[in-house]
Protein backbone atom coordinates (compact mmCIF):
# COMPACT_ATOMS: atom_id res chain seq x y z
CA UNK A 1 -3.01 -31.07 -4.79
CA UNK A 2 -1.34 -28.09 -2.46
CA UNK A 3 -3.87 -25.81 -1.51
CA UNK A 4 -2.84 -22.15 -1.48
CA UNK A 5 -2.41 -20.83 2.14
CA UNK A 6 -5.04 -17.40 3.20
CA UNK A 7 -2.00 -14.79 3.14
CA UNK A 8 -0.57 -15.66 -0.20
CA UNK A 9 -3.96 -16.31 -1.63
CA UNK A 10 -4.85 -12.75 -0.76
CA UNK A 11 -1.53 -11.69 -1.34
CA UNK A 12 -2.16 -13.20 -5.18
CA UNK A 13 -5.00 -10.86 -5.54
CA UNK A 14 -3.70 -8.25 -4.73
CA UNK A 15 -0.76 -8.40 -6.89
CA UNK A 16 -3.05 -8.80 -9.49
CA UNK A 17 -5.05 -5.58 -8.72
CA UNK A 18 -1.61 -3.87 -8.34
CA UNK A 19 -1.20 -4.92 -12.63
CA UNK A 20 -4.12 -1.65 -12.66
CA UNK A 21 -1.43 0.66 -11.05
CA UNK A 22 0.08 3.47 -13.52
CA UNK A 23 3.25 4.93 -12.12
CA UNK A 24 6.97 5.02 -13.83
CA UNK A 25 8.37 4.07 -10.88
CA UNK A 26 6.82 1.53 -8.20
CA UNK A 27 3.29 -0.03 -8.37
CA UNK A 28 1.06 -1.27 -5.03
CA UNK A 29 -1.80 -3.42 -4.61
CA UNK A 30 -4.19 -3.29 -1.48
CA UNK A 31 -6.28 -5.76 -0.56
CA UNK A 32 -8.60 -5.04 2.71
CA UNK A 33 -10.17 -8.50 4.37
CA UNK A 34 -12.07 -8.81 7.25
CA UNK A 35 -13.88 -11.83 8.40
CA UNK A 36 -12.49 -13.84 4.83
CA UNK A 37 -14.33 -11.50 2.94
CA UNK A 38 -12.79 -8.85 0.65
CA UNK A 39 -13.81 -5.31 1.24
CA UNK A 40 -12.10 -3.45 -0.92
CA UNK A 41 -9.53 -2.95 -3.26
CA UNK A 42 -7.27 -0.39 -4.33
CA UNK A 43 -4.14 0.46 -7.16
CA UNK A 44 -1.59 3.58 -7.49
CA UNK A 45 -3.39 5.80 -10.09
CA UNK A 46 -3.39 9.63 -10.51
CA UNK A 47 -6.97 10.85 -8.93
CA UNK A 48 -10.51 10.31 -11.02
CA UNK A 49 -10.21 12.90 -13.61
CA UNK A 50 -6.06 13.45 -13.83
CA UNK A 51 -3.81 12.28 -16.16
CA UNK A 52 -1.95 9.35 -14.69
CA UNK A 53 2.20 9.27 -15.25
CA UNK A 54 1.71 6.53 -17.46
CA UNK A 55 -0.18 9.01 -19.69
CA UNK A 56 1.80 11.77 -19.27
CA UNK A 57 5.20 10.18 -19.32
CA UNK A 58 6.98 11.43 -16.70
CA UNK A 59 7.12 11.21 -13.11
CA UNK A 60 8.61 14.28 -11.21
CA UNK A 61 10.04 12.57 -8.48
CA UNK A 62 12.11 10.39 -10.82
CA UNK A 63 12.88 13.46 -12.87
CA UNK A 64 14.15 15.11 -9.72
CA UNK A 65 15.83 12.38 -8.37
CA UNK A 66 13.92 12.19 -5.31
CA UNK A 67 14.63 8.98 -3.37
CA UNK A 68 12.25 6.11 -2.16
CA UNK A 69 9.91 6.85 0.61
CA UNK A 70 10.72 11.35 0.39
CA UNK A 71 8.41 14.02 -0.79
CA UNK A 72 5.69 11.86 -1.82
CA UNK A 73 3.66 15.44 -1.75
CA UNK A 74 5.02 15.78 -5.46
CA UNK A 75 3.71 12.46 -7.01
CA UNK A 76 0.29 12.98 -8.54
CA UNK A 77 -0.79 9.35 -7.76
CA UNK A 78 -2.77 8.16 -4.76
CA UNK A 79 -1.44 5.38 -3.02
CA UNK A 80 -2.78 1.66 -3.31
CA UNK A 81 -3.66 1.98 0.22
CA UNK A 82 -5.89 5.55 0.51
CA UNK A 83 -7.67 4.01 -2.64
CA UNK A 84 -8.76 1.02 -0.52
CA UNK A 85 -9.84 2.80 2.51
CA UNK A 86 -11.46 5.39 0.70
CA UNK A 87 -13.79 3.29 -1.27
CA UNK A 88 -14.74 0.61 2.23
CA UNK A 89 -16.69 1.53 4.91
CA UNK A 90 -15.08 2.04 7.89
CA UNK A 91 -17.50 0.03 10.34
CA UNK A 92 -16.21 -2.83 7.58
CA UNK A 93 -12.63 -2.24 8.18
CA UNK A 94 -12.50 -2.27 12.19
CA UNK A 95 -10.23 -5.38 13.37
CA UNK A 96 -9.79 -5.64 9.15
CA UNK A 97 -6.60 -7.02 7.68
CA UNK A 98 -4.74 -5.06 4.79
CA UNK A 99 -2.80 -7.13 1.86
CA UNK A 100 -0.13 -5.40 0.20
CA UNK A 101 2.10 -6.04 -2.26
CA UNK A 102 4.62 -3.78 -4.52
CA UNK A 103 6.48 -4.08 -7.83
CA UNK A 104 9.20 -2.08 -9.75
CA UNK A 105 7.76 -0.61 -12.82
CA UNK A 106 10.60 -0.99 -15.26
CA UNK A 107 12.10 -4.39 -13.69
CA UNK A 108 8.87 -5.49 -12.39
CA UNK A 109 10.23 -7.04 -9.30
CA UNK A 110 8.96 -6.96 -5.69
CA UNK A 111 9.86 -4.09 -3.99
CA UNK A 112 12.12 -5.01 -1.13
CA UNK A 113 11.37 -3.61 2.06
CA UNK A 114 7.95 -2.26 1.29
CA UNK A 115 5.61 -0.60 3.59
CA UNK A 116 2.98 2.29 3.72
CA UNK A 117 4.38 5.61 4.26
CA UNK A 118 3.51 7.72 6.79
CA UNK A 119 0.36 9.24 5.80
CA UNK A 120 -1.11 5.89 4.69
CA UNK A 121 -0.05 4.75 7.84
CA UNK A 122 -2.55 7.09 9.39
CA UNK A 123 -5.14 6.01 7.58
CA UNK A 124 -4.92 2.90 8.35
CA UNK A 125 -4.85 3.66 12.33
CA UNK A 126 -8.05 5.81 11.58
CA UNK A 127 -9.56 3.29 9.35
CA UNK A 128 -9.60 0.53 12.41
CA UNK A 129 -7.63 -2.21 9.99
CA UNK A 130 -5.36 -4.30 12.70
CA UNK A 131 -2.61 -5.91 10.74
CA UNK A 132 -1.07 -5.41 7.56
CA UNK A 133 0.60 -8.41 5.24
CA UNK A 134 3.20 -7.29 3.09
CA UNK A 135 4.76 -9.70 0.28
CA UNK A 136 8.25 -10.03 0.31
CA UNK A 137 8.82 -12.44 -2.23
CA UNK A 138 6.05 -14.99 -4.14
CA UNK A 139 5.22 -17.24 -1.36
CA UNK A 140 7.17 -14.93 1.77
CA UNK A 141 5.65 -12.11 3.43
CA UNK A 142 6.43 -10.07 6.75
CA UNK A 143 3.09 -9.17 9.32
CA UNK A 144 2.17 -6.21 11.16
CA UNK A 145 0.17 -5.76 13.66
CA UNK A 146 -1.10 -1.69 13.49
CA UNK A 147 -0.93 -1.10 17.01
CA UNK A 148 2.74 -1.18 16.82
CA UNK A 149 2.47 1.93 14.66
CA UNK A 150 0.57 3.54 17.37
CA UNK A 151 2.59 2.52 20.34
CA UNK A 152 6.23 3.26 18.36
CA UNK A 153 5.17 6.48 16.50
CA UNK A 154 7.65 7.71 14.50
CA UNK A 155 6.32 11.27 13.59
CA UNK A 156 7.44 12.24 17.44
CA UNK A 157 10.46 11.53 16.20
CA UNK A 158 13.24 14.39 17.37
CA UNK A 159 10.22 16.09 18.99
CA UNK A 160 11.10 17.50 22.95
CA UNK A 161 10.58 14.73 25.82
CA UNK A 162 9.94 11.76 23.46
C-alpha cells in the first residue's frame, strides 16, 4: 500500500472543504495546519446572513466581465482564506502552514496559477502562518514561504524610491 504524502493529504481536505464553496465562477479551499494538527478551515461563501451567488444566480464580476484576480471589492463572497483565519486563533496560527486549493465552477478544474490576492495576502502576514501550499494539479503543488511576500511587496509597486 502507498501511503498518501502530508501536503497532498492536506491538500485532499481541503479540496473537499472547497466542495462547500458557492460562487459562479472559481471555488477555494483553506486548510490552516500547524504542528499536524488542523486549525481551521474555510470555503468561498457570501457572509453569515447574505445570499450567496449560488442563490442569487449571478455573479457581478462575471456579469461585468471583470477579469481574474481585479476588483474583487465587487464579489459578495469572502475568500476561502479570511474564512480560515477568521475563525483560528491567532497564537494557533504563528509558524502555521496554509493549504489551498481552487476549482473552476462550471468546468470544475484546478485553477491554474492560483494564489491569494492581495488582501488575503495580508492576512496571512498578520495572522503569523509561514508557508502556503497551493495545488496545482492532483498530486503537484507549488510552496511558499510568507516571508517572501513581506520581503518582495508588491503593493509598493510604482510607489517613489522603491
Amino acid at each position: 500500500m502507498n501511503r498518501i504524502d502530508k501536503e497532498n493529504y492536506y491538500l485532499d481536505i481541503a479540496e473537499t472543504v472547497l466542495e462547500r464553496g458557492t460562487c459562479l465562477r472559481r471555488n477555494f479551499g483553506a486548510l490552516i495546519v500547524n504542528n499536524d494538527q488542523i486549525i481551521s478551515t474555510g470555503y468561498v461563501g457570501a457572509p453569515r446572513g447574505r445570499k450567496n451567488c449560488i442563490d442569487t444566480g449571478a455573479c457581478v464580476r462575471e456579469n461585468l466581465n471583470v477579469p481574474r484576480g481585479e476588483r474583487y471589492e465587487l464579489c459578495r463572497s469572502v475568500h476561502a482564506e479570511a474564512n480560515a483565519i477568521i475563525h483560528a486563533s491567532r497564537n494557533d496560527m504563528i509558524g502555521a502552514t496554509l493549504y489551498l486549493v481552487g476549482k473552476d465552477a462550471k468546468t470544475g478544474d484546478y485553477v491554474e496559477n492560483a494564489s491569494p490576492c492581495s488582501m488575503c495576502k495580508r492576512m496571512i502576514i498578520n495572522a503569523g502562518i509561514v508557508r502556503v501550499v497551493i495545488r496545482n494539479k492532483k498530486s503537484e503543488f507549488t510552496a511558499v514561504y510568507v516571508e517572501d511576500w513581506v520581503e518582495n511587496d508588491e503593493s509598493l509597486e510604482g510607489v517613489r524610491g522603491y
